[in-house]
Structures are given as C-alpha cells and as structure tokens.
Protein backbone atom coordinates (compact mmCIF):
# COMPACT_ATOMS: atom_id res chain seq x y z
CA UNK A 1 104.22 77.63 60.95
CA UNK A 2 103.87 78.77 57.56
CA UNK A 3 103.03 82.70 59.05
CA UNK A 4 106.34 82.32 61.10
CA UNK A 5 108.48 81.32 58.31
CA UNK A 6 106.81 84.07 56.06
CA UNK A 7 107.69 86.86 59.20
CA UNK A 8 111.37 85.22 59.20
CA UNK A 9 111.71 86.03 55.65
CA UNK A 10 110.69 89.78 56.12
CA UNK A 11 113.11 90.38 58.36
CA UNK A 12 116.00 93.02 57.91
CA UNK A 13 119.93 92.37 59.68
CA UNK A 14 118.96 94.21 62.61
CA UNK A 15 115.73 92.72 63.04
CA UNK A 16 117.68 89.49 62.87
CA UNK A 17 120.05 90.56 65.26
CA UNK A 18 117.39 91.25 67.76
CA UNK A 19 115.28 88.20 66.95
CA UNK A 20 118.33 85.81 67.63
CA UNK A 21 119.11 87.88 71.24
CA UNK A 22 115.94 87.39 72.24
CA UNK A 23 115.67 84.02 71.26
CA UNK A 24 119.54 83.30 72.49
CA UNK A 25 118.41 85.10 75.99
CA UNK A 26 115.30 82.87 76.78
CA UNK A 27 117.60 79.51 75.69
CA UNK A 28 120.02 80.21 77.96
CA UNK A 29 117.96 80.84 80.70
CA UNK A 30 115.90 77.84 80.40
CA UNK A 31 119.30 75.98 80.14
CA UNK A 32 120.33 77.82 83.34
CA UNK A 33 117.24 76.66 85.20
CA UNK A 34 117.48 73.13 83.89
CA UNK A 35 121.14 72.80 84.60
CA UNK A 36 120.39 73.88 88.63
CA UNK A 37 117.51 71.36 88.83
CA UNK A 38 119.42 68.68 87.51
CA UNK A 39 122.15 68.88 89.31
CA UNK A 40 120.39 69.14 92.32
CA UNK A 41 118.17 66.22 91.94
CA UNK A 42 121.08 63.69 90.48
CA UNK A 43 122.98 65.34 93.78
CA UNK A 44 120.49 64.82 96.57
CA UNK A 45 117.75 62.56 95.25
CA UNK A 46 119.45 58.85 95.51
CA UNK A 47 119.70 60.50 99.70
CA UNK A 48 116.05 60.47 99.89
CA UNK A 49 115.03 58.22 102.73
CA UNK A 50 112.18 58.16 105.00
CA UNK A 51 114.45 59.10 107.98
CA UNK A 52 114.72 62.19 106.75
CA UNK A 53 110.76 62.75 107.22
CA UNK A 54 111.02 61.39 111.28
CA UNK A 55 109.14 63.71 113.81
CA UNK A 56 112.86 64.88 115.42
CA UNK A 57 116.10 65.72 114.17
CA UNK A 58 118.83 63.62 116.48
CA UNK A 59 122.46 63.96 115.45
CA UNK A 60 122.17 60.48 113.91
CA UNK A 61 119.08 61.22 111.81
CA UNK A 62 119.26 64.69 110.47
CA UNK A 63 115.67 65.13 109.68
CA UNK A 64 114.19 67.57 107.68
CA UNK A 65 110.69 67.59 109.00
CA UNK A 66 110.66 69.81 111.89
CA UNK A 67 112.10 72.59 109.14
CA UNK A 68 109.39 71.70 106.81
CA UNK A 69 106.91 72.75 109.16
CA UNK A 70 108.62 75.79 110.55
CA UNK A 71 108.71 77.09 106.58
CA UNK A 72 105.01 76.29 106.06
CA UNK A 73 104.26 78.38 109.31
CA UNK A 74 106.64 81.17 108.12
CA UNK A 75 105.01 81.21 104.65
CA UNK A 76 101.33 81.82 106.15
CA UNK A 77 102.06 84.23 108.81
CA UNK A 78 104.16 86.11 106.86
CA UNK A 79 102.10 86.65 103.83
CA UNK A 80 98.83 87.03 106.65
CA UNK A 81 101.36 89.94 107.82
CA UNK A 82 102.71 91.61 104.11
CA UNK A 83 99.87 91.35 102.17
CA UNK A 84 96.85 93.12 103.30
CA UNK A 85 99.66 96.03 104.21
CA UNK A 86 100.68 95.68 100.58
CA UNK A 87 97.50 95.75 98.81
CA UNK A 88 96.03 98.41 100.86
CA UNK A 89 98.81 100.90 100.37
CA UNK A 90 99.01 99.83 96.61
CA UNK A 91 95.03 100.95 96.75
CA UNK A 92 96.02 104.52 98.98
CA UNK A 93 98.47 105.15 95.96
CA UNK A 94 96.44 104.64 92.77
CA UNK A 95 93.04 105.05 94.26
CA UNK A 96 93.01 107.74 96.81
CA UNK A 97 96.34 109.86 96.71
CA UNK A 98 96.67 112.45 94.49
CA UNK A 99 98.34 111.77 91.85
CA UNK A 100 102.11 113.13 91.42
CA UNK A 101 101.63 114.39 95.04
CA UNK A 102 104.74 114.78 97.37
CA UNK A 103 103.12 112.00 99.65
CA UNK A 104 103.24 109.69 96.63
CA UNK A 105 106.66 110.03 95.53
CA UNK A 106 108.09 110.09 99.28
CA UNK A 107 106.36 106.49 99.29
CA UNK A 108 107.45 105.31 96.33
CA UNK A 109 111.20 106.42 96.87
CA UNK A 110 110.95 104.66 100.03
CA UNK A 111 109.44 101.39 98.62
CA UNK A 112 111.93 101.50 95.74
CA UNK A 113 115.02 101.92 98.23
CA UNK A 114 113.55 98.63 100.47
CA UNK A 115 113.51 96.97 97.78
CA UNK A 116 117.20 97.28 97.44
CA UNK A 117 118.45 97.14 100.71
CA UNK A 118 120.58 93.25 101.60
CA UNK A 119 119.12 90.29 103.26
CA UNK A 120 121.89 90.78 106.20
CA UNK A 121 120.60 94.21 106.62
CA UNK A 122 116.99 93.16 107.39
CA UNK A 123 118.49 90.51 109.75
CA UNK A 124 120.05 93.06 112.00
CA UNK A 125 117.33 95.01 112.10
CA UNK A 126 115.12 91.95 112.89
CA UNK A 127 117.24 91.26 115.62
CA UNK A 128 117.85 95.13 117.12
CA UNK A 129 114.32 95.80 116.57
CA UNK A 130 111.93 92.94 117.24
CA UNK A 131 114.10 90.40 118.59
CA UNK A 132 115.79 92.85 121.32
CA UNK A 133 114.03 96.15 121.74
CA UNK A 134 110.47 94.61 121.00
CA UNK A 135 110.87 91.39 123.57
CA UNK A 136 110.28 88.54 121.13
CA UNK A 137 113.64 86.93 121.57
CA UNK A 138 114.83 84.82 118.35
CA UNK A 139 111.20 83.38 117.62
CA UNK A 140 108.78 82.60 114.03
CA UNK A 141 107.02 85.66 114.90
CA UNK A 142 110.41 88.26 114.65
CA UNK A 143 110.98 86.18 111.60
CA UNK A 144 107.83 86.47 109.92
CA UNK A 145 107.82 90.10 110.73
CA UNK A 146 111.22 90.61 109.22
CA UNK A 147 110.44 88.54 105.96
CA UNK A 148 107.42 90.50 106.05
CA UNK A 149 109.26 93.85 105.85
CA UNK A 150 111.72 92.10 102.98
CA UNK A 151 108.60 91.43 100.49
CA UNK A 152 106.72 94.20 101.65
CA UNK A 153 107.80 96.06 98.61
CA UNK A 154 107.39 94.19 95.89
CA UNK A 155 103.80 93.38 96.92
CA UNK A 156 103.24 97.02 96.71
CA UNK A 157 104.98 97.53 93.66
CA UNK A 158 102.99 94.27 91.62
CA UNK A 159 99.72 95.38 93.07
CA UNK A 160 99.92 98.96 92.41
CA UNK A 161 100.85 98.19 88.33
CA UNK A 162 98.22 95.72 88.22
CA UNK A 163 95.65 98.53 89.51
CA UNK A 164 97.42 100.96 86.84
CA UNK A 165 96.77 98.53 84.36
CA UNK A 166 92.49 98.58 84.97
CA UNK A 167 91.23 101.03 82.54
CA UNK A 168 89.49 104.17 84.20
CA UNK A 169 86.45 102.81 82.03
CA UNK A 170 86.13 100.61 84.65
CA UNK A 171 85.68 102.99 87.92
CA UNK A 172 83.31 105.36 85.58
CA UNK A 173 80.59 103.12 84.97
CA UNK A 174 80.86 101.96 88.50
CA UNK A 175 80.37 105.64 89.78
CA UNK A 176 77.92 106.06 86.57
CA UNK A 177 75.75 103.20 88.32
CA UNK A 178 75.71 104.82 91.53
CA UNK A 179 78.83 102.75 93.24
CA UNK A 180 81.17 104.66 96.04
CA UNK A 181 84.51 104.71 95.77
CA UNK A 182 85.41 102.19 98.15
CA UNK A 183 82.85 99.94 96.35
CA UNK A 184 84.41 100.20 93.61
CA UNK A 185 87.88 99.29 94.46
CA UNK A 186 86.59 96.28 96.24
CA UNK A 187 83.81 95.03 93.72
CA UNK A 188 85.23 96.16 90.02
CA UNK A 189 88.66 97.05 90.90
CA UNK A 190 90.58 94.62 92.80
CA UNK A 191 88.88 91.36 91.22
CA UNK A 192 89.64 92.75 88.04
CA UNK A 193 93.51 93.07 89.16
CA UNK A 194 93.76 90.25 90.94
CA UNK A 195 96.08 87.77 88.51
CA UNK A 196 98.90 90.39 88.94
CA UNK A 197 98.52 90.63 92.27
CA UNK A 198 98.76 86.40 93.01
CA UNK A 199 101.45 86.88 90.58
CA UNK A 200 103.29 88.78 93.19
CA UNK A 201 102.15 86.76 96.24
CA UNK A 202 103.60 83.77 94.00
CA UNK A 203 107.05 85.79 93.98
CA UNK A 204 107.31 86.56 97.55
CA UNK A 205 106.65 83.31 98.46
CA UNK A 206 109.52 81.89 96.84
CA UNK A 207 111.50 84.74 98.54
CA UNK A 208 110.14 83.87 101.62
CA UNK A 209 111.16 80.07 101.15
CA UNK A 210 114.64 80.68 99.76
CA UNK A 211 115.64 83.15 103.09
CA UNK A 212 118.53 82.27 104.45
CA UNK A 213 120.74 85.51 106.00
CA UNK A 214 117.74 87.41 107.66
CA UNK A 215 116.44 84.51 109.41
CA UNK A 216 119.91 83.58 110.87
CA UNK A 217 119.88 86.27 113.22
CA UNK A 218 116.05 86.02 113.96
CA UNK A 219 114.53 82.49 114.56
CA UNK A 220 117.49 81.08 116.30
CA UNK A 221 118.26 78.03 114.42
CA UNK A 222 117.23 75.51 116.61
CA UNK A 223 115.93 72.28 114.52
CA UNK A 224 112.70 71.16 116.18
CA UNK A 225 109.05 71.20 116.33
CA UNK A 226 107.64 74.69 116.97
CA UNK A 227 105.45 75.25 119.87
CA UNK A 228 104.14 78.44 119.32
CA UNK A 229 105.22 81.26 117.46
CA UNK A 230 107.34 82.43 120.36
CA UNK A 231 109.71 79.35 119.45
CA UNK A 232 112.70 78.94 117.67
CA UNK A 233 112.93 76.89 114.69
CA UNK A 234 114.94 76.49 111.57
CA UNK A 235 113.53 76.94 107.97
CA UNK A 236 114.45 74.41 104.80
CA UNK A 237 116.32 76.92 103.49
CA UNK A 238 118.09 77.46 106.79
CA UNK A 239 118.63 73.65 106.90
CA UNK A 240 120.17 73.09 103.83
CA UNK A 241 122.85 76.22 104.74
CA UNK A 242 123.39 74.69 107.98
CA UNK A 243 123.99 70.90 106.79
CA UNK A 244 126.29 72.15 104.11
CA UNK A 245 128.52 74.73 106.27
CA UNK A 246 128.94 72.26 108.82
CA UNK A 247 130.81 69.71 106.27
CA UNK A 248 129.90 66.64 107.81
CA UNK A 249 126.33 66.03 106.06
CA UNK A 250 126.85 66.84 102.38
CA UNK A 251 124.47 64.12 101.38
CA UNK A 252 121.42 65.08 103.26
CA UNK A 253 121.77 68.36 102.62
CA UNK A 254 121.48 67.92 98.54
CA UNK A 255 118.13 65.71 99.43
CA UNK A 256 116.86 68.75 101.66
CA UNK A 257 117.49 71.37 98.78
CA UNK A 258 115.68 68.51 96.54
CA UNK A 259 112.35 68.73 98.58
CA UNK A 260 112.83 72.20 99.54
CA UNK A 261 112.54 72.17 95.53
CA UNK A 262 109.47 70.49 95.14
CA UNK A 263 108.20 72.63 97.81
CA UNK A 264 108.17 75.33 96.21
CA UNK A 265 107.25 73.83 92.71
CA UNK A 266 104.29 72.56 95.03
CA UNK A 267 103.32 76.18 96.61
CA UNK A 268 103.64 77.53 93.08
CA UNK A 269 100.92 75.30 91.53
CA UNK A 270 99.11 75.34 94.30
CA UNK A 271 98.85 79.16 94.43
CA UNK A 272 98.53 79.16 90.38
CA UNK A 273 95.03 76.73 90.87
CA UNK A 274 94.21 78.93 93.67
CA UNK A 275 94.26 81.76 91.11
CA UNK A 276 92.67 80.05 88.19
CA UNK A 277 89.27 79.29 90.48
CA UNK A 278 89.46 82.64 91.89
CA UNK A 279 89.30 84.45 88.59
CA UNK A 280 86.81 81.56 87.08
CA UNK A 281 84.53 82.56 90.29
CA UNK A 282 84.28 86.25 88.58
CA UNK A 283 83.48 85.69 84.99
C-alpha cells in the first residue's frame, strides 16, 4: 500500500489524467457487467421452477431443457469443427509460411475481413450453402458448421499471437537437440502456447452460446429433443429470443436468460480448470 501511495505522489497532471481514465474505464465496465447480471437475475430468477427443466416443451410448460441440450451439442461439435482448422492454420502461418509472403497476407486479410462480416450474413450463407445447396436441410450440423465459420477467425487470430509470443529460443534448442520441425511445434511449441489458445476457445464459446441471428435461418427452431444431428432444434439463446418476441412468456424467458447465464459462467470455469491441469501436466 505504502509503494502505491508513494507512486501516486510521483505522479505529474497528465499522468493523473491517464491514471484516473484507466481506472474510470475498468469501474464502469465492471458496473456495466454487474448492472446486466443483476437485472437479469432479480428479472428471471423468482420464475425458476422445475417445469422449466421437464423432458418436452408443451405450450403449457415452456421448457427450457430440450434447448439446453441442443446448445451443449452445438458447443462440442462446433469447436470439434473450428478448432483443429484454427490451430493448424495459426501453425501454417507462424511456423511454416514464409514470413511477409503474399500467401500470408492474402490469409490474414481474409481472416481479418471474417471477422467483421454480421451474424445475419453468416445465416444466409448457412442456409444457401449448407442448408440448400449442400442437402442438410435446417439441422445442428448446418448450424455447427456455420458457427464454426463465425469463430473460425478469432481462433486463428488468438492462436497465431500466442505462437508469436514463444521466443525463437525455444524452437533453437529444440532443433539444437536434434528435434524436427513438426516435433517441435507439437512438443515445445504448442504446450508452451497453449493458455492463449484456451483463452480463445473460452471466447468462442461464449460466441457460440450467445448466437442468435445465424442460427435462425439454420437449425429451424423447432423446441425438442434432438435425434441426430440431422434434426432441428432450438438453442438457449434462440429460446430466450423466441419467448420474448412472441410477448406472451416474458417471465420464462428472463429465467431462461438466467440459466443460459450460469451456463456459460459454468463452461467458463469449467474450461478455465480444464486449462489449469493442462498446463500443471507440463511443468
């Protein structure tokens, strides 16, 4: 405390000015995020009831269950689908491309513009392309492969800092002791990166879970247990957009965005612990 109040003391106006922005910026967004998860719990948590949790939705007990499922399924395929094509062109770029090549810049001016392109947009082109040219019909599968597209990018873009960020100290002594290069990337490299790259799984799940407008046009819809990934099915996010537009279930929707909440709180730790034994395994 003392070394704080000594650097607060040293400081000059400007440095003040900056100090109090900073500080000023990271209050208000905590406030922000406490504000939305307050008023969504004091909203939608007194609506908790175990009806909501029943195996089918009915038009007298809107159920969130079979959409609780669907966005578990969509979570897994979808990151089984994005990831190892993110990571693996994240390791083409920094590992194997030339650097400052053509090839290199044509990928990351493409990445960069996916990045930016609209939810709505991906959902036509879910629909035109796998839902209507490719045969699936509105099923989990076109979805996941849309969604898939949608976070494609920014699993590319965390994974390929994170491997910027290893220092070349690292790949010499590997090739010093005798290691390939694909040894390398797989034994020194990619362990070594691996906190940023959860760290983008982590965001991309949370984009995945809070999808609404590409998956209207994709999985249909329909509120009910999935069969197979051919099916249609309706995710919590989907839900909660659905209840609330049609006007006549205000209530459960505010307890769906309440455990669509906690899902995601729960996905997040869960992939944090995941992360924490992964990188205790290495040291």
């Amino acid at each position: 405390m003392e070394k704080i109040l000594k650097t607060i003391r040293r400081k000059k106006p400007m440095d003040w000015l900056r100090f109090l922005l900073v500080w000023a910026s990271g209050i208000l967004t905590i406030m922000v995020l406490l504000y939305l998860v307050a008023f969504i719990v004091v909203k939608g948590l007194p609506h908790i009831k175990p009806s909501l949790f029943a195996l089918n939705y009915t038009p007298e007990n809107q159920s969130l269950f079979p959409a609780l499922v669907t966005t578990l399924i969509m979570v897994g395929m979808t990151l089984l689908i994005a990831v190892p094509f993110g990571v693996f062109t994240a390791i083409y770029l920094v590992e194997y491309a030339k650097r400052g090549s053509k090839l290199v810049r044509v990928i990351r001016m493409t990445t960069e513009t996916l990045a930016g392109i609209p939810s709505i947009v991906y959902g036509l082109f879910g629909y035109i392309f796998f839902c209507d040219w490719l045969g699936f019909g509105k099923s989990l599968l076109a979805g996941c492969f849309t969604l898939a597209i949608m976070i494609l990018p920014l699993i590319i873009r965390t994974t390929e800092e994170s491997l910027k960020s290893i220092p070349d100290a690292y790949r010499e002594g590997s090739f010093g002791l005798g290691a390939g290069r694909l040894r390398t990337v797989f034994r020194v490299i990619l362990p070594s990166a691996s906190p940023g790259i959860f760290a983008g799984v982590i965001l991309s799940v949370g984009r995945i879970v809070g999808e609404t407008a590409a998956l209207i046009f994709t999985i249909g819809g329909v509120i009910r247990l999935p069969e197979n990934l051919m099916s249609q099915g309706r995710t919590l996010a989907l839900h909660v957009y659905q209840l609330a537009s049609q006007g006549l279930y205000p209530n459960e929707a505010y307890a769906t965005a309440v455990i669509l909440l906690m899902v995601v709180f729960g996905i997040n730790a869960l992939s944090g612990a995941v992360e924490r034994r992964f990188i205790n395994k290495l040291k």
